[in-house]
Protein backbone atom coordinates (compact mmCIF):
# COMPACT_ATOMS: atom_id res chain seq x y z
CA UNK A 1 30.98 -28.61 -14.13
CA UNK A 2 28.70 -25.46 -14.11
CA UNK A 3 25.95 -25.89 -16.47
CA UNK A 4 25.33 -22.42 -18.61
CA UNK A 5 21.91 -20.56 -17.33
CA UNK A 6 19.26 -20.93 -20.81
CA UNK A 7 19.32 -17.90 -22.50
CA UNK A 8 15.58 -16.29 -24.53
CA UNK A 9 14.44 -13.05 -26.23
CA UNK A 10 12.01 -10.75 -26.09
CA UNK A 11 11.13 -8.43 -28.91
CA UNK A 12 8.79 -5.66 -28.31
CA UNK A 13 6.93 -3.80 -31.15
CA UNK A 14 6.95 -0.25 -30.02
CA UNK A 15 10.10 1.67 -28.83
CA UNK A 16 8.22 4.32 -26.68
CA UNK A 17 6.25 1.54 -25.08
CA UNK A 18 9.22 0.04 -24.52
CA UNK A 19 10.91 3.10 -23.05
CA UNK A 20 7.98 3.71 -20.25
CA UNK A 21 7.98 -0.10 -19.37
CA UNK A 22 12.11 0.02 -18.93
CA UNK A 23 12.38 3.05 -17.06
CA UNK A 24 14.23 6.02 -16.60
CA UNK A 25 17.97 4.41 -17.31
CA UNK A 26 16.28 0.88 -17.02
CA UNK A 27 15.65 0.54 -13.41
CA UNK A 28 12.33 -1.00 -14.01
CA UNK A 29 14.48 -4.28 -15.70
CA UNK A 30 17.10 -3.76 -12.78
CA UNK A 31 14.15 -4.07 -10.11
CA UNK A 32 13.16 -7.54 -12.24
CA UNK A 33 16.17 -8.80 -12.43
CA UNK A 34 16.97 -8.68 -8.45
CA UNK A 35 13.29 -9.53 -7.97
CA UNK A 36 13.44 -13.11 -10.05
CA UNK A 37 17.36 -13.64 -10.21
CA UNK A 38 17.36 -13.25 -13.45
CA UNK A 39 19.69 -11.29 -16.01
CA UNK A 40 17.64 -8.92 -17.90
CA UNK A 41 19.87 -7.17 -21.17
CA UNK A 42 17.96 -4.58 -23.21
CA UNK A 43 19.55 -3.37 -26.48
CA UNK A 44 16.46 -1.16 -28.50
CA UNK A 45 13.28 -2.71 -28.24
CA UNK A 46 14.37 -6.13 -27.45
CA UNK A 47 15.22 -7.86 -23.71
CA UNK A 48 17.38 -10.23 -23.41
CA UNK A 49 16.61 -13.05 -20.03
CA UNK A 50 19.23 -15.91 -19.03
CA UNK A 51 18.74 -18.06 -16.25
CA UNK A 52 16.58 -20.74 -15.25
CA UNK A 53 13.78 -21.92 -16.67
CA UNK A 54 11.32 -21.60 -14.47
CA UNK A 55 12.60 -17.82 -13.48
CA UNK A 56 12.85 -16.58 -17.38
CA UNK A 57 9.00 -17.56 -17.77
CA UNK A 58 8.13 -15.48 -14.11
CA UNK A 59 10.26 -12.58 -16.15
CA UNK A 60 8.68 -12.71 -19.18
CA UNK A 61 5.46 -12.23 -18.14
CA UNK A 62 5.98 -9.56 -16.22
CA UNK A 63 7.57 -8.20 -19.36
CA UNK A 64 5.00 -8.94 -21.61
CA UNK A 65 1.83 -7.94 -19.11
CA UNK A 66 3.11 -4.58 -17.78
CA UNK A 67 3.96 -3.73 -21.50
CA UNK A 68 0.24 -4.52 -22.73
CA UNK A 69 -0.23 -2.07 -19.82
CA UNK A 70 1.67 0.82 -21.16
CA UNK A 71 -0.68 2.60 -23.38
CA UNK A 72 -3.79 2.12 -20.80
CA UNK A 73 -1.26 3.16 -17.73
CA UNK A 74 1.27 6.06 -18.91
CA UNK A 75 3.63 4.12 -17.34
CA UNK A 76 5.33 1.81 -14.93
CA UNK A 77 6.66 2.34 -11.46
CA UNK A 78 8.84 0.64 -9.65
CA UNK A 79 6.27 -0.93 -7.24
CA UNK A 80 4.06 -1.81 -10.39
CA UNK A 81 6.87 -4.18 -11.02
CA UNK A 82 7.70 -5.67 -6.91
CA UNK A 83 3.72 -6.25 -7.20
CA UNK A 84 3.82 -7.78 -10.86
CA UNK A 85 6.16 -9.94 -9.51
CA UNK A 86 4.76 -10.78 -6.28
CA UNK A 87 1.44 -12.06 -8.13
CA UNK A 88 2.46 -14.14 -10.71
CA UNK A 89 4.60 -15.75 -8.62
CA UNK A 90 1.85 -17.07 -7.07
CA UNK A 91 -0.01 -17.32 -10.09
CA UNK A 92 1.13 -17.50 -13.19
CA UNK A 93 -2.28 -17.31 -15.22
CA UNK A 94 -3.53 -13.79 -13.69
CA UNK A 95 -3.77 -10.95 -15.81
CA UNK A 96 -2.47 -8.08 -14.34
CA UNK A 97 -4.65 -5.57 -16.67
CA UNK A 98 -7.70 -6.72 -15.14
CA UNK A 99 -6.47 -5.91 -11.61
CA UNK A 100 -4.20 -2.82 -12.52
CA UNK A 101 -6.47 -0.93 -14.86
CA UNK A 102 -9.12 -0.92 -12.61
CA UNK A 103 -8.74 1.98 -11.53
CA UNK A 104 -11.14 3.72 -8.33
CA UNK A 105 -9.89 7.08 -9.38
CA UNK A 106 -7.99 9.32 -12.42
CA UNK A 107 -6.04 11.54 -10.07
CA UNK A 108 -4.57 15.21 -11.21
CA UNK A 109 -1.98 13.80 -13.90
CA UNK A 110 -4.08 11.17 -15.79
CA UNK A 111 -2.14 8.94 -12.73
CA UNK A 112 -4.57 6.19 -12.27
CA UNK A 113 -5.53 5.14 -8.49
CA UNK A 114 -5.79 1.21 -8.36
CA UNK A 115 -5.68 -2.28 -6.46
CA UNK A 116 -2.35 -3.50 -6.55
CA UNK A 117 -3.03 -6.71 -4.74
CA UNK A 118 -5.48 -9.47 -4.63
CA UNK A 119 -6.04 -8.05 -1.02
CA UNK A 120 -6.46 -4.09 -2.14
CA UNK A 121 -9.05 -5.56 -4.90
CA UNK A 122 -11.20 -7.11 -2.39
CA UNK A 123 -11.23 -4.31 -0.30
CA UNK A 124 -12.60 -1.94 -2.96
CA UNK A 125 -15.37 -4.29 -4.13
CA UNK A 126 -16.32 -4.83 -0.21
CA UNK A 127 -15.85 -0.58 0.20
CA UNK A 128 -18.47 -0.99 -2.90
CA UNK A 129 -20.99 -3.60 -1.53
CA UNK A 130 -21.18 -2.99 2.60
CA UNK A 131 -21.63 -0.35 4.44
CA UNK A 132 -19.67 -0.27 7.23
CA UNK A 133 -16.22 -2.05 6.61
CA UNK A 134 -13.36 -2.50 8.76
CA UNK A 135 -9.79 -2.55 7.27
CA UNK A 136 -6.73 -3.88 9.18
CA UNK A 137 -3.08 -4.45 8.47
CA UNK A 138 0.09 -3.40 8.71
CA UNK A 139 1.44 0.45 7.37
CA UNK A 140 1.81 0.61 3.69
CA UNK A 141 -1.05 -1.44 2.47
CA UNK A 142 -3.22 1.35 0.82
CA UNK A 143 -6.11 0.79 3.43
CA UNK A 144 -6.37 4.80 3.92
CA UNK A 145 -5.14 5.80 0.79
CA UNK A 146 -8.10 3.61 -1.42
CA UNK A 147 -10.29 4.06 1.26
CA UNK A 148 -9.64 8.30 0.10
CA UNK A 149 -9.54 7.21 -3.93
CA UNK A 150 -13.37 5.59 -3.30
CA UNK A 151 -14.61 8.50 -1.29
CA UNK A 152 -13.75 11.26 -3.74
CA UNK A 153 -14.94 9.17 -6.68
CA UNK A 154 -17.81 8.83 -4.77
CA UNK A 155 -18.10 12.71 -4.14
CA UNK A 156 -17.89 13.04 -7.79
CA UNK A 157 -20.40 10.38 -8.99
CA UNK A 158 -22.86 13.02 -6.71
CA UNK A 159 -23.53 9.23 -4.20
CA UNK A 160 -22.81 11.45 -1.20
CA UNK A 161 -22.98 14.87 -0.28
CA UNK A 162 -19.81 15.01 1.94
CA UNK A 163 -16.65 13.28 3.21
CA UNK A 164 -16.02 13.37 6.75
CA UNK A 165 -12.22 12.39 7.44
CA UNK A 166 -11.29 11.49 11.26
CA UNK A 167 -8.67 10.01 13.30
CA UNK A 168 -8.11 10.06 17.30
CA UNK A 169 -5.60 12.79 18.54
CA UNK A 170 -3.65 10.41 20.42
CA UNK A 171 -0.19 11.08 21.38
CA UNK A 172 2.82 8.28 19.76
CA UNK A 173 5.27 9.07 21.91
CA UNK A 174 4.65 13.07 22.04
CA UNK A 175 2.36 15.24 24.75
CA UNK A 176 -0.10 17.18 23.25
CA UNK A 177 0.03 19.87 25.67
CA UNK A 178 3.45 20.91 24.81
CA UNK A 179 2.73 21.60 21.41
CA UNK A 180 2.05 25.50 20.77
CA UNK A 181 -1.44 27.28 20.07
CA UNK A 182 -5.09 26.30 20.56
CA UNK A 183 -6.92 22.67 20.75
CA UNK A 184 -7.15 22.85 16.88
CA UNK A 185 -3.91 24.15 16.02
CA UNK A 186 -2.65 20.82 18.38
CA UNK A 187 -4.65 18.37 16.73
CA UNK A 188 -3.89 19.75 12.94
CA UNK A 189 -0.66 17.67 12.83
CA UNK A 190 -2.19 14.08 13.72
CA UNK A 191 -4.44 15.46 10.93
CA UNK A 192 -2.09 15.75 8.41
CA UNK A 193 -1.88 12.26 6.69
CA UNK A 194 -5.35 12.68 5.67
CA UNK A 195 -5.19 16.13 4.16
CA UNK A 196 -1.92 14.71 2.51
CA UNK A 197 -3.96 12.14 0.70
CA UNK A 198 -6.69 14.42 -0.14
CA UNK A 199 -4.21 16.58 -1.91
CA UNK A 200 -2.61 14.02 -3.79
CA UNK A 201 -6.07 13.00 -5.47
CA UNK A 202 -7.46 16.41 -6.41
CA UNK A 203 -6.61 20.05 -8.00
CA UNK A 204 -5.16 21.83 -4.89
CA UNK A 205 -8.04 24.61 -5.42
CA UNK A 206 -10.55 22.45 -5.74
CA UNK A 207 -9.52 20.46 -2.70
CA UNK A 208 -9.32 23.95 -0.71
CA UNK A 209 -12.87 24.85 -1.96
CA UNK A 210 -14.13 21.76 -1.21
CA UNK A 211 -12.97 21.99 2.85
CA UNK A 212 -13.70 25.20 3.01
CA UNK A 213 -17.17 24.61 2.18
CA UNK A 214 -17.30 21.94 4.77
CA UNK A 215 -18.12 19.66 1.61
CA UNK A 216 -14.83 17.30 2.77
CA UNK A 217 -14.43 17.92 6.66
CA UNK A 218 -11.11 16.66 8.65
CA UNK A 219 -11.40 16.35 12.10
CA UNK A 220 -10.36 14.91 15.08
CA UNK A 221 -12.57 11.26 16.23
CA UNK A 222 -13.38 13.54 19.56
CA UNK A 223 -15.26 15.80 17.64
CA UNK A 224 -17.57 13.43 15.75
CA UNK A 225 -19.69 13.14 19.69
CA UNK A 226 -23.48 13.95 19.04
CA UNK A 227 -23.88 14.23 15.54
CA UNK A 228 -25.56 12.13 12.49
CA UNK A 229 -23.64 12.20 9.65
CA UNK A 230 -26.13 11.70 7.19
CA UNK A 231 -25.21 11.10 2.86
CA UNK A 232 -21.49 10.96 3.95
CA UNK A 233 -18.85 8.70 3.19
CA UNK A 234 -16.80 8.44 6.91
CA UNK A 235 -13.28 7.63 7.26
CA UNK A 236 -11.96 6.64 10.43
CA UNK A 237 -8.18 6.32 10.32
CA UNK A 238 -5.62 4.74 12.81
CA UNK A 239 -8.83 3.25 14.29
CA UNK A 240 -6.34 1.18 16.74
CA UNK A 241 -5.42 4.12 18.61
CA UNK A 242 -9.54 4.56 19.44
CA UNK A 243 -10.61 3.69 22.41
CA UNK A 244 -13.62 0.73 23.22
CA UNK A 245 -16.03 3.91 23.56
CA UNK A 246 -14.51 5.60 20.84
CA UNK A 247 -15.35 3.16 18.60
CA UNK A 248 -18.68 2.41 19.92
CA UNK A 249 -19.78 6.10 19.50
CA UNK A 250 -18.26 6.40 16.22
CA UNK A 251 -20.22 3.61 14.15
CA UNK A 252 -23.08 5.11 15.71
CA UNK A 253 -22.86 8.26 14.24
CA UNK A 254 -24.19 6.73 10.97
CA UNK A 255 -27.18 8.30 9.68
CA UNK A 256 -29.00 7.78 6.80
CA UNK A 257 -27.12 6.51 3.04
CA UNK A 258 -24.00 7.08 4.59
CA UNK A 259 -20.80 4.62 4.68
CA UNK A 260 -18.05 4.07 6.84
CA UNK A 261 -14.92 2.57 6.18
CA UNK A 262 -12.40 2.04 9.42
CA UNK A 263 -8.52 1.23 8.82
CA UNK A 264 -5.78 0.59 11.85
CA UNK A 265 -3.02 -1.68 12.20
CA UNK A 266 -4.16 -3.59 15.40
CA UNK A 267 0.42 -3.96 16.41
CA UNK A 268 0.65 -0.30 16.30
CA UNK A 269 -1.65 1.14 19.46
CA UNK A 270 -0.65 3.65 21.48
CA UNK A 271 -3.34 3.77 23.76
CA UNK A 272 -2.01 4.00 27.48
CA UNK A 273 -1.54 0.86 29.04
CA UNK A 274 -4.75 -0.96 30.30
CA UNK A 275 -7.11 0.61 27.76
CA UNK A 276 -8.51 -1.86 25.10
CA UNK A 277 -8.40 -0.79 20.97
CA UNK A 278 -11.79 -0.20 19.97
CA UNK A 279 -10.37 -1.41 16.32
CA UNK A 280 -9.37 -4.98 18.22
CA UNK A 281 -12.85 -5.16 20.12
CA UNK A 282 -14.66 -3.99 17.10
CA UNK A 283 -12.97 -6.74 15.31
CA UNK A 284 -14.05 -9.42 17.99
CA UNK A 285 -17.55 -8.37 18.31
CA UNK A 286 -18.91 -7.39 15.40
CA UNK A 287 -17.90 -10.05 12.75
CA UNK A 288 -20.71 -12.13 11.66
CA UNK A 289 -22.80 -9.04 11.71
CA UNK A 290 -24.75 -9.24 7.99
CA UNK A 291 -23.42 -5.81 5.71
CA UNK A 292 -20.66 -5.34 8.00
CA UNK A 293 -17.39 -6.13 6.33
CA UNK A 294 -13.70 -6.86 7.62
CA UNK A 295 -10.63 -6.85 5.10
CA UNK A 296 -7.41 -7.89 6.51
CA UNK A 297 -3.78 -7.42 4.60
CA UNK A 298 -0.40 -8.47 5.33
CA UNK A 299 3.27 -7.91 4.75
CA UNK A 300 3.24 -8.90 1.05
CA UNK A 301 0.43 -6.28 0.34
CA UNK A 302 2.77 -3.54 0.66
CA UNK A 303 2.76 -1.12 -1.92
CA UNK A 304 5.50 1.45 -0.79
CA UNK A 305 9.25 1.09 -1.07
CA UNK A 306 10.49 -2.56 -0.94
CA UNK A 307 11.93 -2.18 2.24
CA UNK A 308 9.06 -1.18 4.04
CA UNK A 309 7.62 -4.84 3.74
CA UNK A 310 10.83 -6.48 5.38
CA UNK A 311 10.57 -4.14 8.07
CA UNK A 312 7.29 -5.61 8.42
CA UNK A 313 8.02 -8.76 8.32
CA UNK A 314 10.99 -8.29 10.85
CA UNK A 315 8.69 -6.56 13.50
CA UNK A 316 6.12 -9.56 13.07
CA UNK A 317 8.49 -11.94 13.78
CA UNK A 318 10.10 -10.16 16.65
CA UNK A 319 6.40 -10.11 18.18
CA UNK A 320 6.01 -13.60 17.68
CA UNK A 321 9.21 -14.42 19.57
CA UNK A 322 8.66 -11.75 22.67
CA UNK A 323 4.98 -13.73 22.48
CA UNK A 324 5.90 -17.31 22.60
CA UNK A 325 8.55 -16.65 25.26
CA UNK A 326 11.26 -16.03 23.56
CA UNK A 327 12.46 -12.35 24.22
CA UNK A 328 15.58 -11.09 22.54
CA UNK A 329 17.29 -9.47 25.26
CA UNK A 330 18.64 -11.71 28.17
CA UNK A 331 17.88 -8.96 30.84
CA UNK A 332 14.33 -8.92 29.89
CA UNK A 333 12.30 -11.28 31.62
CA UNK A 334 8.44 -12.02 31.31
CA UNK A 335 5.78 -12.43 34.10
């Protein structure tokens, strides 16, 4: 005999509140209920939870901690509830405002840029303590994207003159020389993430005025040879795909009140064969050195869509089999 799943109620005092938290035609509740395997009713301002025990509690307080978030937040998105979930599932007693409503940066919007992982939050306090950290993990963990949100607070609070934005021109796949126009013109593309970001946390004008007055500067890592970069915050992105001397030439660009923050994902380099990452021989070499920092993420610090952290965790564990021996394909055989 099939025992019925326990069945409790939560009423919520505000019906606009309550709106924002459920989402446009409840998809917020949808997201929780696949997320904790529990069935999540709403009828006005009250949810309805049945199943066990243990998952109910996990749902209600994401219920009750992203609505106490509602005023302060505008909202909730979908990955503010994958993340809710993610963290009090490991810990039921953290509160969620503390970490959410931290926010590095108000964005055009009144959107609020903040850590949504234990991870992201001790990246941004070591962004705010060293001055040189390094910032590895796989793609959609926010390294770039906070490592933007501190920079252009940091332009704003008048703590550095100028952001300098860089990443290596190095081909995934493609040949640079087949791509039409000049050296700039071929590089602007491996550019693009970065203006991308810039964009999405500042007034397209102001963002336009800014570059144009050399005030934010995007540019390929080739191009950073020979100077100082003096009262700048420096981001060097895709760091993997630098080379040893690269890398080596890079952190010593670093003049005077200046900070750099470096992000790669060390299983994504596409460096020709034989040539070392100067992100992975940073990494080696440099840790232990006093105010130099090194933040590392993993699959469940994804912040994009839900899917992006199985693929992942799929790749990692394909890596791990090809490494221990154990390739997938019969015809493939190791040395």
């Amino acid at each position: 005999m099939v025992s019925e799943p326990d069945m409790r109620k939560i009423t919520l005092d505000d019906n606009s509140r309550s709106r924002l938290l459920f989402g446009e035609k409840n998809i917020n509740l949808k997201l929780l209920a696949r997320a904790t395997g529990v069935k999540v009713a709403a009828r006005g301002n009250q949810v309805t939870l049945r199943g066990t025990a243990p998952d109910m509690e996990l749902a209600e307080k994401v219920i009750l901690q992203l609505y106490d978030m509602v005023d302060g937040n505008g909202g909730v998105s979908s990955s503010d509830v994958e993340q809710a979930v993610r963290l009090l599932s490991h810990d039921r007693r953290r509160n969620l405002r503390e970490l959410f409503l931290e926010s590095v940066l108000v964005a055009p919007g009144g959107r609020r840029i903040a850590p949504k992982s234990e991870a992201q939050q001790n990246y941004v306090d070591a962004m705010k303590k060293y001055d040189i950290v390094f910032s590895i993990g796989p793609a959609g963990t926010g390294k770039t994207y906070l490592a933007m949100a501190m920079a252009v607070a940091s332009l704003q609070r008048k703590q550095f003159r100028r952001i300098v934005l860089t990443r290596p021109a190095v081909e995934a796949g493609e040949r640079l020389g087949f791509l039409p126009g000049d050296l700039v013109e071929k590089v602007n593309p491996y550019l693009r993430p970065l203006y991308d970001a810039l964009h999405d946390m500042m007034d397209l004008d102001r963002a336009r005025g800014l570059l144009e007055r050399d005030i934010v500067e995007v540019a390929p890592l080739a191009f950073m040879r020979g100077r100082t970069l003096n009262e700048s915050f420096v981001i060097l992105d895709e760091a993997q795909n630098s080379t040893a001397e690269q890398m080596k030439m890079f952190l010593t660009r670093l003049g005077m009140t200046s900070k750099a923050v470096i992000t790669g994902d060390v299983t994504q380099v596409d460096l020709p064969h034989g040539r070392e990452s100067g992100l992975i021989q940073a990494s080696r070499i440099l840790r232990g050195i006093k105010g130099i920092a090194f933040c590392s993420f993993s699959d469940k610090d994804v912040v994009r869509h839900h899917l992006v952290q199985e693929i992942v965790r799929a790749y990692e564990h394909e890596e791990m089999s090809l490494t221990a021996g154990q390739p997938k394909d019969k015809d493939i055989q190791g040395e």
